[in-house]
N, C-alpha and C. Protein backbone atom coordinates (compact mmCIF):
# COMPACT_ATOMS: atom_id res chain seq x y z
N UNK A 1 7.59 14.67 9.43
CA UNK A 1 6.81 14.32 8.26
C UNK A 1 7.46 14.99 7.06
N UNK A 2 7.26 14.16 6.15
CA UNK A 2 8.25 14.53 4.55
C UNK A 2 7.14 14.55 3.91
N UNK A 3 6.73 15.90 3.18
CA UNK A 3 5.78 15.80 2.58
C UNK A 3 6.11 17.04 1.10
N UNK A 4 5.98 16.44 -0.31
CA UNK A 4 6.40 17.58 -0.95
C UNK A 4 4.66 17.70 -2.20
N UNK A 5 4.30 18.80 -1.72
CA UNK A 5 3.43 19.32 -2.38
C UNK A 5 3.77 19.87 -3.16
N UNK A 6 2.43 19.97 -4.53
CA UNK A 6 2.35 20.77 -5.91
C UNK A 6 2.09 22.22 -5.90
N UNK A 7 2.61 23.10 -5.87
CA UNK A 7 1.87 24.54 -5.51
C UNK A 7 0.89 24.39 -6.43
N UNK A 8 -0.90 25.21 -6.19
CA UNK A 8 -1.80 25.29 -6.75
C UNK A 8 -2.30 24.32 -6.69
N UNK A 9 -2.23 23.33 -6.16
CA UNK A 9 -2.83 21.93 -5.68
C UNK A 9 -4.43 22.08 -4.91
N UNK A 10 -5.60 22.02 -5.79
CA UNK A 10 -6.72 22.35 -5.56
C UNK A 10 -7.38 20.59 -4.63
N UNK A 11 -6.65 20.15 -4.55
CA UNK A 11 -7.03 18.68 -3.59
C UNK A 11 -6.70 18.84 -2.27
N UNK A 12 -7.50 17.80 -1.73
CA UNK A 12 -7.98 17.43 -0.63
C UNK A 12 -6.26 17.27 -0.34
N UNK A 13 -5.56 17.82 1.37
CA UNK A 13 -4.40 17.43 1.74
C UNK A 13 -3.36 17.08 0.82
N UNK A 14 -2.90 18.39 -0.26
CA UNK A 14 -2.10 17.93 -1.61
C UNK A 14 -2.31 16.64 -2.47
N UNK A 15 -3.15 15.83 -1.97
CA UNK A 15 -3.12 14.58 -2.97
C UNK A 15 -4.06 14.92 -3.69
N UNK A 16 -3.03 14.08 -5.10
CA UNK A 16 -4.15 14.06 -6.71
C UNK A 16 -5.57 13.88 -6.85
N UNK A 17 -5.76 12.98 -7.36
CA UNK A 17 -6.94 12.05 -8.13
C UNK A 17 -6.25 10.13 -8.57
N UNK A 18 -5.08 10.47 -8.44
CA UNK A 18 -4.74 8.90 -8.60
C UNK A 18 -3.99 8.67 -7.45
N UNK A 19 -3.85 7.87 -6.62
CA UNK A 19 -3.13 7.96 -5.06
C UNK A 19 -2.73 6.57 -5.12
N UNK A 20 -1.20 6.22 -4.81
CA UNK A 20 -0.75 4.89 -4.82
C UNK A 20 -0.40 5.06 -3.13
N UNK A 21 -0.58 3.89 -2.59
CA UNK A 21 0.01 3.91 -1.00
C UNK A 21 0.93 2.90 -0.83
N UNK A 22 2.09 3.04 -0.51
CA UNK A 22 2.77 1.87 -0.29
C UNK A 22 3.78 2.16 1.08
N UNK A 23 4.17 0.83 1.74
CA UNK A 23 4.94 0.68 2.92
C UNK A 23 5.15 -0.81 2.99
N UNK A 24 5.74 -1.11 4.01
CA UNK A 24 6.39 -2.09 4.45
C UNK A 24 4.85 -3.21 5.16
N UNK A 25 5.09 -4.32 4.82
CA UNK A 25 3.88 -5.52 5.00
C UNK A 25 3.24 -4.93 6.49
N UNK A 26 2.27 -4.77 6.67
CA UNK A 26 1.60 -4.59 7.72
C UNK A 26 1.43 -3.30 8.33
N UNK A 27 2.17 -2.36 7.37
CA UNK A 27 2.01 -0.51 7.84
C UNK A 27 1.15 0.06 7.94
N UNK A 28 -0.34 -0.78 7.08
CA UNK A 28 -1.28 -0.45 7.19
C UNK A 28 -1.86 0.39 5.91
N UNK A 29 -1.35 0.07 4.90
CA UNK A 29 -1.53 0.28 3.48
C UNK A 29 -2.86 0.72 3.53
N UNK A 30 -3.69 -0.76 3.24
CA UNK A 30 -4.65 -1.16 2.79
C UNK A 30 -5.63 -0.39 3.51
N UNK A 31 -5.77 -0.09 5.10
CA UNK A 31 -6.88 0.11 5.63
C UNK A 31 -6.72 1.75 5.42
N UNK A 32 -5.43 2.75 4.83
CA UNK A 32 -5.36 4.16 4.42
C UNK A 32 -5.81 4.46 3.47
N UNK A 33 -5.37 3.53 2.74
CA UNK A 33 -6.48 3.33 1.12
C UNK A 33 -7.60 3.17 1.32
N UNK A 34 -8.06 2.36 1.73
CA UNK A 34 -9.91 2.37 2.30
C UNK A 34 -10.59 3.44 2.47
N UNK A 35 -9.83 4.46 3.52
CA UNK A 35 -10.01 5.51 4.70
C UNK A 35 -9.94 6.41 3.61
N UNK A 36 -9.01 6.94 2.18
CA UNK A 36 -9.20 7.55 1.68
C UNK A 36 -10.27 7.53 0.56
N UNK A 37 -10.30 6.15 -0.29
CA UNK A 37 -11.21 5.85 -0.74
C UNK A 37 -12.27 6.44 -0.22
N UNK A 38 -12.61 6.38 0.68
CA UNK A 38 -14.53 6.46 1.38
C UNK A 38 -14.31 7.97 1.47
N UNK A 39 -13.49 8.72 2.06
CA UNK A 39 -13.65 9.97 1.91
C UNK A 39 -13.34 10.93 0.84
N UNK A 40 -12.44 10.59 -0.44
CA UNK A 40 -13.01 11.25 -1.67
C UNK A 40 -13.51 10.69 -2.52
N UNK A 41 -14.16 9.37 -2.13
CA UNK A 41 -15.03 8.60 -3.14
C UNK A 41 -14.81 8.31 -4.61
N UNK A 42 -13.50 7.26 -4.14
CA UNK A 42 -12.98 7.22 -5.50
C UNK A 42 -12.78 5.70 -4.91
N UNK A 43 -12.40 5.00 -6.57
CA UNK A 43 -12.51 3.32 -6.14
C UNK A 43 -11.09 2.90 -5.36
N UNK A 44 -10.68 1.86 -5.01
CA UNK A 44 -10.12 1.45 -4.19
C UNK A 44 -9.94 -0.19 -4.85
N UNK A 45 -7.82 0.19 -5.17
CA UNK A 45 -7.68 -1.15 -5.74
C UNK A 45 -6.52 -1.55 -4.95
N UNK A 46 -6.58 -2.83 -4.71
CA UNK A 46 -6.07 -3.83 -3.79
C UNK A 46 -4.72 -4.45 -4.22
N UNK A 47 -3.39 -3.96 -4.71
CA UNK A 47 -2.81 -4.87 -5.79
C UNK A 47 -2.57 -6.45 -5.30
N UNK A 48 -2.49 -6.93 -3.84
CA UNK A 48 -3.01 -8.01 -3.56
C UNK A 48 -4.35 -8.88 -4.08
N UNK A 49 -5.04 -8.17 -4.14
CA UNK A 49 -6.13 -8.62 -4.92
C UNK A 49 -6.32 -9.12 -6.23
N UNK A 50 -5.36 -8.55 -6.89
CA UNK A 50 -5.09 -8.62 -8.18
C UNK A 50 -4.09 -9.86 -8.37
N UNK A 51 -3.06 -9.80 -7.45
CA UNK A 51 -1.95 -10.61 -7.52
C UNK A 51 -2.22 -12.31 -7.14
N UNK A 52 -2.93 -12.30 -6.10
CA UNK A 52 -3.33 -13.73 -5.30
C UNK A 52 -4.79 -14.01 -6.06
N UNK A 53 -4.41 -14.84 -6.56
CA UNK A 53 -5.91 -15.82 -6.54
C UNK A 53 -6.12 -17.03 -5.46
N UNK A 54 -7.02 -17.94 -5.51
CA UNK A 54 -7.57 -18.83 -4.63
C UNK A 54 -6.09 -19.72 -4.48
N UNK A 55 -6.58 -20.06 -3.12
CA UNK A 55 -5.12 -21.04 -2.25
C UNK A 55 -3.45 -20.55 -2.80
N UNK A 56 -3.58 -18.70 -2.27
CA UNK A 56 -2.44 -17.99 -2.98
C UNK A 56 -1.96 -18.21 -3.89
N UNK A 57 -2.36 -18.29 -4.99
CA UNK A 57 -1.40 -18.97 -6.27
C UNK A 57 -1.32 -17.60 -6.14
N UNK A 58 -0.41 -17.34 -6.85
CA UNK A 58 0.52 -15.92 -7.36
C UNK A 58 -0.23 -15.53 -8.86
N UNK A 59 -0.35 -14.77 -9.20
CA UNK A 59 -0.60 -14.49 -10.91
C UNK A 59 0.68 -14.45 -11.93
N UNK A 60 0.59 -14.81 -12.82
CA UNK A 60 2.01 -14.55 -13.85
C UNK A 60 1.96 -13.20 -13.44
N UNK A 61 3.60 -12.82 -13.87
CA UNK A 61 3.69 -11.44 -13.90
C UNK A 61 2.53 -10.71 -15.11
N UNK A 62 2.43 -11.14 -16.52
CA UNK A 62 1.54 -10.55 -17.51
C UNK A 62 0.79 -10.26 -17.17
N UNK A 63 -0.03 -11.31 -16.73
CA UNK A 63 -1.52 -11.35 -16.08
C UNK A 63 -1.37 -10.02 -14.83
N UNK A 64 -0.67 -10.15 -13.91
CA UNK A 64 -0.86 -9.58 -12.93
C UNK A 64 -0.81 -7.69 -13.70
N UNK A 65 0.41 -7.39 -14.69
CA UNK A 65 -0.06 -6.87 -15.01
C UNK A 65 -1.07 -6.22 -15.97
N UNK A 66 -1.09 -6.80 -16.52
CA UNK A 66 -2.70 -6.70 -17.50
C UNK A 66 -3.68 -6.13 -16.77
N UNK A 67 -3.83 -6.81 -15.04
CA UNK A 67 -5.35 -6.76 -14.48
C UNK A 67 -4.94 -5.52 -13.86
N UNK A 68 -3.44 -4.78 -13.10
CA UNK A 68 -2.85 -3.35 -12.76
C UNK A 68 -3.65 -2.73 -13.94
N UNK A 69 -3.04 -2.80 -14.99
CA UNK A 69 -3.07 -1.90 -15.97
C UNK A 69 -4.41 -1.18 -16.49
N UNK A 70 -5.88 -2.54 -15.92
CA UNK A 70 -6.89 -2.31 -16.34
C UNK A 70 -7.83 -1.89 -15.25
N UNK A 71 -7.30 -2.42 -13.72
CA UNK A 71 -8.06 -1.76 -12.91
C UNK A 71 -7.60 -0.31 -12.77
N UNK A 72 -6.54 0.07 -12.95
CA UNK A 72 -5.73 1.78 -12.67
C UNK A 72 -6.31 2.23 -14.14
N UNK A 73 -7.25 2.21 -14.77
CA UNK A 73 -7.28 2.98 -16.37
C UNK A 73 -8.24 3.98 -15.96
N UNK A 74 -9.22 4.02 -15.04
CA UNK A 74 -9.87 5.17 -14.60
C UNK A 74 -9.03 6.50 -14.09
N UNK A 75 -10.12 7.20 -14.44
CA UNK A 75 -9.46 8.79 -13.66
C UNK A 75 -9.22 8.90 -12.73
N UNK A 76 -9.92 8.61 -11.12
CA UNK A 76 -9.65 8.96 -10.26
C UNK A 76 -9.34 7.42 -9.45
N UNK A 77 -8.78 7.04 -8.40
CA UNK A 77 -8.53 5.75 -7.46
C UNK A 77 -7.38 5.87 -6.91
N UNK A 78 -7.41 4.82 -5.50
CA UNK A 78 -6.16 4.71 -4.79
C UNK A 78 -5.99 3.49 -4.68
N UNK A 79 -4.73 3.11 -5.04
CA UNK A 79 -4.25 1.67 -5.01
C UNK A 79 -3.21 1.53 -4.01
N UNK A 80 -2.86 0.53 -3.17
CA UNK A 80 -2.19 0.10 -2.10
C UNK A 80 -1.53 -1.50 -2.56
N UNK A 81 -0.18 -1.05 -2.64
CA UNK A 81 0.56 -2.36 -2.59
C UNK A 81 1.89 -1.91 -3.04
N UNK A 82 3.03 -2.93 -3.05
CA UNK A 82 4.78 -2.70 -3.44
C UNK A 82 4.86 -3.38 -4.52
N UNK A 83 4.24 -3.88 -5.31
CA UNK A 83 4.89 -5.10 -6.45
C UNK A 83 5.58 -4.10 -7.23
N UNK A 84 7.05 -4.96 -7.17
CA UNK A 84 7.90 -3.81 -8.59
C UNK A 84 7.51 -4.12 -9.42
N UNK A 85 6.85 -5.31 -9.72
CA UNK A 85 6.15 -5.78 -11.30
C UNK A 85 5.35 -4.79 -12.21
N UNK A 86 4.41 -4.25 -11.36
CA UNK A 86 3.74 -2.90 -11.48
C UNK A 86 4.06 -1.87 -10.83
N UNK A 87 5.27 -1.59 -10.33
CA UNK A 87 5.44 -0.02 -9.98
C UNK A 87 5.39 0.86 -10.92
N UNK A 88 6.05 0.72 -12.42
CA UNK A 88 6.39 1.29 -13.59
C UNK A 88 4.66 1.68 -13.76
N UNK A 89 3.61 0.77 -13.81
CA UNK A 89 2.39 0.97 -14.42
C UNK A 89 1.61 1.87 -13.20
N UNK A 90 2.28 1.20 -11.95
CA UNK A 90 1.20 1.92 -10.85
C UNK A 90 1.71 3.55 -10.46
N UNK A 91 3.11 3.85 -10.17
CA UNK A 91 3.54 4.88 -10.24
C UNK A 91 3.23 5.83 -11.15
N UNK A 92 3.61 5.69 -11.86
CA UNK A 92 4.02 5.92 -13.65
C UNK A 92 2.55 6.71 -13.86
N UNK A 93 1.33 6.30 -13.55
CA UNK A 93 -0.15 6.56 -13.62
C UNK A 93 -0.54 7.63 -11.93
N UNK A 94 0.11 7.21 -11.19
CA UNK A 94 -0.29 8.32 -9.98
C UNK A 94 0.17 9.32 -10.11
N UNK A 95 -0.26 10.37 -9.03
CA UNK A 95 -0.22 11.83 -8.62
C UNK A 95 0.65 12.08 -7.54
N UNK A 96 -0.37 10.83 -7.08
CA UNK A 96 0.75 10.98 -5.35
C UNK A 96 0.73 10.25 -5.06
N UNK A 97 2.46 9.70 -4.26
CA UNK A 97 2.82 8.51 -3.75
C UNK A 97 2.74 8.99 -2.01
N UNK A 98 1.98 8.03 -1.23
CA UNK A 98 1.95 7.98 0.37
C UNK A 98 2.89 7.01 0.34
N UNK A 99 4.01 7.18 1.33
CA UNK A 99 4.52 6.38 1.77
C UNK A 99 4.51 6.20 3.29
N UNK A 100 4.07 5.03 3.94
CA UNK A 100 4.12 4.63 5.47
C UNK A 100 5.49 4.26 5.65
N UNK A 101 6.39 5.07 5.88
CA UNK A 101 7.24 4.81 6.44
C UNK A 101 7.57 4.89 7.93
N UNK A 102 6.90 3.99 8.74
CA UNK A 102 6.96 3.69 10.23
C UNK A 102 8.19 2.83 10.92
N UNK A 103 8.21 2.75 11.94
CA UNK A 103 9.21 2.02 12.15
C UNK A 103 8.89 0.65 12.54
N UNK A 104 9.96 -0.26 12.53
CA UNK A 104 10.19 -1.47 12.87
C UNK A 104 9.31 -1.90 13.31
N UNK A 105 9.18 -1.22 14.83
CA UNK A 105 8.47 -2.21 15.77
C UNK A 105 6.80 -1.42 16.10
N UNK A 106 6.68 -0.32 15.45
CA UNK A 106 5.30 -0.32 14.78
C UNK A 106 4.46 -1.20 14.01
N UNK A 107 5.45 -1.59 12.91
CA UNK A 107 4.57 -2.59 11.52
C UNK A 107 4.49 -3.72 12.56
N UNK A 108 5.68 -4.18 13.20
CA UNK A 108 5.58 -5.94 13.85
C UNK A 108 4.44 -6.05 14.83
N UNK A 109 4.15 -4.69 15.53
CA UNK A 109 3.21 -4.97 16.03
C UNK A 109 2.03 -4.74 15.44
N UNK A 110 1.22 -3.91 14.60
CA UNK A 110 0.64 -3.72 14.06
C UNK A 110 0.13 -4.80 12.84
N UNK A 111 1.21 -5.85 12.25
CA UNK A 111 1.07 -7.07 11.57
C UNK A 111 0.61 -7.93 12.84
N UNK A 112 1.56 -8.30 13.87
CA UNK A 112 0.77 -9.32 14.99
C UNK A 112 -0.56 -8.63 15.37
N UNK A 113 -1.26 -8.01 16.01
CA UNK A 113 -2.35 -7.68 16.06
C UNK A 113 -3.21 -8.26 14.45
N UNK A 114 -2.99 -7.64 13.07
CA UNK A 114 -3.44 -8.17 12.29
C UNK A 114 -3.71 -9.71 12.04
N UNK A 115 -2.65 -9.95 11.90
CA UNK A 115 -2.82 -11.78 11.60
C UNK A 115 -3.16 -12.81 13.11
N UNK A 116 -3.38 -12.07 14.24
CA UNK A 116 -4.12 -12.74 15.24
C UNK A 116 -5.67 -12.98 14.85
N UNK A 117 -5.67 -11.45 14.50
CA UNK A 117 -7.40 -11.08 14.12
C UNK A 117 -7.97 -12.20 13.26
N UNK A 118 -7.34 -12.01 11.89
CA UNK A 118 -7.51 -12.48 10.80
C UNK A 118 -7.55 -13.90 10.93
N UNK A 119 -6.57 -14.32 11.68
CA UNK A 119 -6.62 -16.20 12.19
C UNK A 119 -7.51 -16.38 12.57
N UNK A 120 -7.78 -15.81 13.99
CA UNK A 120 -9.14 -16.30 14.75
C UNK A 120 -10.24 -16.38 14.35
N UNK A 121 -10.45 -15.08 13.67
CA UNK A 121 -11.96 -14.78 13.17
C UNK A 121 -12.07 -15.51 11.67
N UNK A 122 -11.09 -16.31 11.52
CA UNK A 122 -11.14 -16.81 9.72
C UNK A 122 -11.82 -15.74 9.08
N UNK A 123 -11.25 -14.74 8.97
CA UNK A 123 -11.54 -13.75 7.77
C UNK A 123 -11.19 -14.01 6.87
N UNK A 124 -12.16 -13.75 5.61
CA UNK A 124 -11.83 -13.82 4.07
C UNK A 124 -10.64 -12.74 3.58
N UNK A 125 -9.58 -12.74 2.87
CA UNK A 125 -9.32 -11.76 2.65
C UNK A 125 -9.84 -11.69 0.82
N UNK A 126 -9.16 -11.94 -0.01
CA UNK A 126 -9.57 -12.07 -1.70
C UNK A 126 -9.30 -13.50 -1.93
N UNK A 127 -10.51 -13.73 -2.81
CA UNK A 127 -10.55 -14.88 -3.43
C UNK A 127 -10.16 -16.12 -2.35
N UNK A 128 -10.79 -16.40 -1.51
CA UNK A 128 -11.44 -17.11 -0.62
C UNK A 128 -10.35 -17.32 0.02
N UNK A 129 -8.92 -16.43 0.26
CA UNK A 129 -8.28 -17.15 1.08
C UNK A 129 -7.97 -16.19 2.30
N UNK A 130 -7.38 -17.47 3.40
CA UNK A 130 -7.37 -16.71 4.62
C UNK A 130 -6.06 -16.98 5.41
N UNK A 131 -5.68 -16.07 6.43
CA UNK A 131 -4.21 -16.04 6.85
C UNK A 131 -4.76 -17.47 7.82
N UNK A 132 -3.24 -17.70 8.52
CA UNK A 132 -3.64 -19.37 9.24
C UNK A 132 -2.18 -18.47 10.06
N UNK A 133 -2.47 -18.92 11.54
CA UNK A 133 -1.54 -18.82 12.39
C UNK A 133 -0.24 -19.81 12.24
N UNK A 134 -0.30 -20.77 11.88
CA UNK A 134 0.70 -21.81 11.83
C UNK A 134 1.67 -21.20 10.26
N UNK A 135 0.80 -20.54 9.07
CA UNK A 135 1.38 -19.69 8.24
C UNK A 135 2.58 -18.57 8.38
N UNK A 136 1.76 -17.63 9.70
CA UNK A 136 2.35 -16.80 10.12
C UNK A 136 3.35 -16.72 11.13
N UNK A 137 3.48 -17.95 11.31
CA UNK A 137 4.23 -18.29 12.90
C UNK A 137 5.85 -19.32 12.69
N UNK A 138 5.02 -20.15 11.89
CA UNK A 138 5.97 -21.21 11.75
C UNK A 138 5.78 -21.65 10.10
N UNK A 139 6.45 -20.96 9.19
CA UNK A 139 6.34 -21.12 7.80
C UNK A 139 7.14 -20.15 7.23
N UNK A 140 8.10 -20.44 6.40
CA UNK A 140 9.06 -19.63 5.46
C UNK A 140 7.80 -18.77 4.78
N UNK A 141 6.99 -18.62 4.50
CA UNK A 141 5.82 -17.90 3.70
C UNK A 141 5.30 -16.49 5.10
N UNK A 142 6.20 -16.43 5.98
CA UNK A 142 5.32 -15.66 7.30
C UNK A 142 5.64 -14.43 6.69
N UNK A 143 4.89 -13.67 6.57
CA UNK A 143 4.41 -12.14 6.88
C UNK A 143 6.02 -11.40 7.55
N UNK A 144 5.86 -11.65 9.05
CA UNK A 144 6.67 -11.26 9.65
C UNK A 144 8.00 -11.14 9.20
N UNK A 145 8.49 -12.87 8.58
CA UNK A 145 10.20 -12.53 7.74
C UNK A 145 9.73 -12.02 6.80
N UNK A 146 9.00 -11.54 5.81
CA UNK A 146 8.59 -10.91 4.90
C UNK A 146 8.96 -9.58 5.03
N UNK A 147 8.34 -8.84 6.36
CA UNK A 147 8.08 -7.90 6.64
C UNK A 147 9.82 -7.63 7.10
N UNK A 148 10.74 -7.92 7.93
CA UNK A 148 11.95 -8.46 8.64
C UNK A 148 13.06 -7.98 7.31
N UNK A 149 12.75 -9.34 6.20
CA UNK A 149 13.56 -8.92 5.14
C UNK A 149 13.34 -7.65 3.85
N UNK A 150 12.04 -7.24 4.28
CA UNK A 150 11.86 -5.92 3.02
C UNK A 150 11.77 -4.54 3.34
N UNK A 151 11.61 -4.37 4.82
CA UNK A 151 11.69 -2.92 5.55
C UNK A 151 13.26 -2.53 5.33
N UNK A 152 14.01 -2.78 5.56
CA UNK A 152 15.47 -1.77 5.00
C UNK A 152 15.95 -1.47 3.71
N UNK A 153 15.27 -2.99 2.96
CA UNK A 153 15.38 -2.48 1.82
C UNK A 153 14.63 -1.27 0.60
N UNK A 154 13.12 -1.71 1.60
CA UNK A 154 12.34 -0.33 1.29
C UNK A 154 12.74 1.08 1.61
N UNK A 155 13.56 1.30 2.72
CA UNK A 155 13.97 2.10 2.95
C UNK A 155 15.08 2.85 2.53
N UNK A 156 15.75 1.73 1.65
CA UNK A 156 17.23 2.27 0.66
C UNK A 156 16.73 2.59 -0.93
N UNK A 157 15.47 1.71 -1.04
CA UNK A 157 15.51 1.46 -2.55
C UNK A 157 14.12 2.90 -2.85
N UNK A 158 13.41 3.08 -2.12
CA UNK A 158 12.10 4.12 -2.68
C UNK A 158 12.77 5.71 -2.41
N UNK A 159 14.02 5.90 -1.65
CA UNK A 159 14.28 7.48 -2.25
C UNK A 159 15.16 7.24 -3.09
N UNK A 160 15.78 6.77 -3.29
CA UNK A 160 16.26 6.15 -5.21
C UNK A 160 15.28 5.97 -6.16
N UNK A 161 14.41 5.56 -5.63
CA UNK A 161 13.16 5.29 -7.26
C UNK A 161 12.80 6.47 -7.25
N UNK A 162 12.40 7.40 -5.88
CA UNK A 162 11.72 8.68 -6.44
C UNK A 162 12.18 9.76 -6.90
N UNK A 163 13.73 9.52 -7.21
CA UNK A 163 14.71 10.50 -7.45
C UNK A 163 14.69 10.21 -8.67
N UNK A 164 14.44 9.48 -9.50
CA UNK A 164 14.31 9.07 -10.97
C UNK A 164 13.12 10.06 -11.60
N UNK A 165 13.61 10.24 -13.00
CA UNK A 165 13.32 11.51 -13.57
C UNK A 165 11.50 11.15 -13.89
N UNK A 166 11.55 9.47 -14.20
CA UNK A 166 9.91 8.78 -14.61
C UNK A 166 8.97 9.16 -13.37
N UNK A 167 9.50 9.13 -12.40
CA UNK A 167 8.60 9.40 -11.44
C UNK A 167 8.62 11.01 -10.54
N UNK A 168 9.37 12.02 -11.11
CA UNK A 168 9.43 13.37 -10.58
C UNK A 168 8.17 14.09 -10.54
N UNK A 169 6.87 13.60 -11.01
CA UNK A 169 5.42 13.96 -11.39
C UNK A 169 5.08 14.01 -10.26
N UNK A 170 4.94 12.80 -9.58
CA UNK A 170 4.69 12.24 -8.25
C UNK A 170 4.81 13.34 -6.82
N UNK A 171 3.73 13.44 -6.41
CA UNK A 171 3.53 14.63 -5.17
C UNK A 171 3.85 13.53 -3.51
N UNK A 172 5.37 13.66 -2.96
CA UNK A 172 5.22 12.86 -2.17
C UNK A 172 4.69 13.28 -0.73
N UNK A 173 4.06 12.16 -0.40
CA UNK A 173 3.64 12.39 1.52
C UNK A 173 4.36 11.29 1.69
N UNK A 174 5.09 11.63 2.76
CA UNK A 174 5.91 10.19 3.77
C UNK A 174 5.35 10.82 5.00
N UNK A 175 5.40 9.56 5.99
CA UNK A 175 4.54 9.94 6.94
C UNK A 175 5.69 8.58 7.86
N UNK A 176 5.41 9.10 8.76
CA UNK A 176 6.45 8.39 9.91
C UNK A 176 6.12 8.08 10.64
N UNK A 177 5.14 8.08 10.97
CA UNK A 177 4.51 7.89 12.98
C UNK A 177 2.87 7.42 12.65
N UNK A 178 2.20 6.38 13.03
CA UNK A 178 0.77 6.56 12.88
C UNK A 178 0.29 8.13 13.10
N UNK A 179 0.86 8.66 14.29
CA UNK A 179 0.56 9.82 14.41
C UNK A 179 0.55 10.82 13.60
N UNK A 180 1.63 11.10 12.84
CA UNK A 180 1.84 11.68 11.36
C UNK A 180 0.64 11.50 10.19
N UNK A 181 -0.15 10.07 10.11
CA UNK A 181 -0.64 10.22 9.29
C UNK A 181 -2.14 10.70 10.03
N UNK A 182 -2.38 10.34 11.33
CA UNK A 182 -3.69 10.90 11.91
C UNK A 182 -3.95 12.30 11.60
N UNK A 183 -2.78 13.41 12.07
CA UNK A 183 -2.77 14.61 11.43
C UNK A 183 -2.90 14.91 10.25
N UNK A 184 -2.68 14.48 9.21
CA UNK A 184 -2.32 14.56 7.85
C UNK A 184 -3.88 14.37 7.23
N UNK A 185 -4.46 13.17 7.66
CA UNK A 185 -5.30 12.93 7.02
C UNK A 185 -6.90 13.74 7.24
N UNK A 186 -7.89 13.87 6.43
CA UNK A 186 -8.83 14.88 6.42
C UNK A 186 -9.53 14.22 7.58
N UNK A 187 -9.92 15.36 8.41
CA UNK A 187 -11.03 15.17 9.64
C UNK A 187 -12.42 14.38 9.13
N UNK A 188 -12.87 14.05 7.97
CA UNK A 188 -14.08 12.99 7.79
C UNK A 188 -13.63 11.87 7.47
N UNK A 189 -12.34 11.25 7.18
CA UNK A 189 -11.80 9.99 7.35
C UNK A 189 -11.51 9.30 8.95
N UNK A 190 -11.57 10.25 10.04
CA UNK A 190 -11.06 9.60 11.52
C UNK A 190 -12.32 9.15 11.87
């Protein structure tokens, strides 16, 4: 585990008051953000949420960031997502960056388990739309090559961004193993 704390850091497991989470499609972002959300009770923003409207349309970049810019304007929250569109706004505004950096065949399985779920049970995710197995399976739009083509590059391109002087503020946790973050995280989140 890579973890670089603030000395005098009066928070919960070195993290701030503004907490960005990001990893590779299916690392499990979203449901750490939740998990932290509920346990220091702070809001919880989705940048998927922001980005997709109804029958995935994408948002302009403006728009998309406009709605970053205005859901992150509070003091305290954790936001979960990679858009470089808003890294500058979402970074740039956090304390501490989590990064899930798991391996390969963690996320693939951890995405298949997901988008089985999500198919079967037609779960909503935002703005009324829902994953479709034939999406995820057999469609240039799948998750999986998603996930396939952006894990190495995540892995070359985010200790380069965090080595940049705009983001040296930033208190990092990298976490490597689900297991890594089970430890890590506060005993009223498990």
């Amino acid at each position: 585990m890579n973890t670089r704390v603030v000395a005098g850091d009066a928070t919960i497991n070195g993290c701030g008051r503004r907490i960005a989470v990001v990893g590779t499609t299916g690392s499990g972002k979203t449901t750490l953000a939740r998990q932290l959300a509920i346990c220091f009770g702070i809001p919880q923003i989705e940048l998927d949420a922001l980005h997709r409207g109804p029958n995935w349309a994408a948002a302009p970049v403006e728009k998309l960031r406009e709605r970053t810019a205005q859901a992150l304007s509070g003091e305290t929250w954790v936001a979960d997502g990679n858009y470089s569109e808003v890294r500058d706004i979402v970074w740039g505004r956090a304390d501490t960056l989590i990064w899930l950096d798991y391996p390969l065949r963690v996320i693939l399985w951890r995405l298949l388990r997901r988008s089985l779920r999500r198919s079967l049970l037609h779960e909503e995710l935002w703005n009324s739309n829902r994953e479709s197995l034939r999406a995820q399976f057999a469609s240039r739009d799948s998750l999986f090559l998603w996930a396939l083509h952006t894990y190495w590059r995540r892995k070359r391109e985010f200790p380069a961004l965090l080595a940049k002087p705009e983001y040296a503020h930033l208190t990092l946790v990298r976490l490597h193993s689900p297991g890594d973050t089970r430890r890590w995280l506060p005993r009223s989140t498990q």
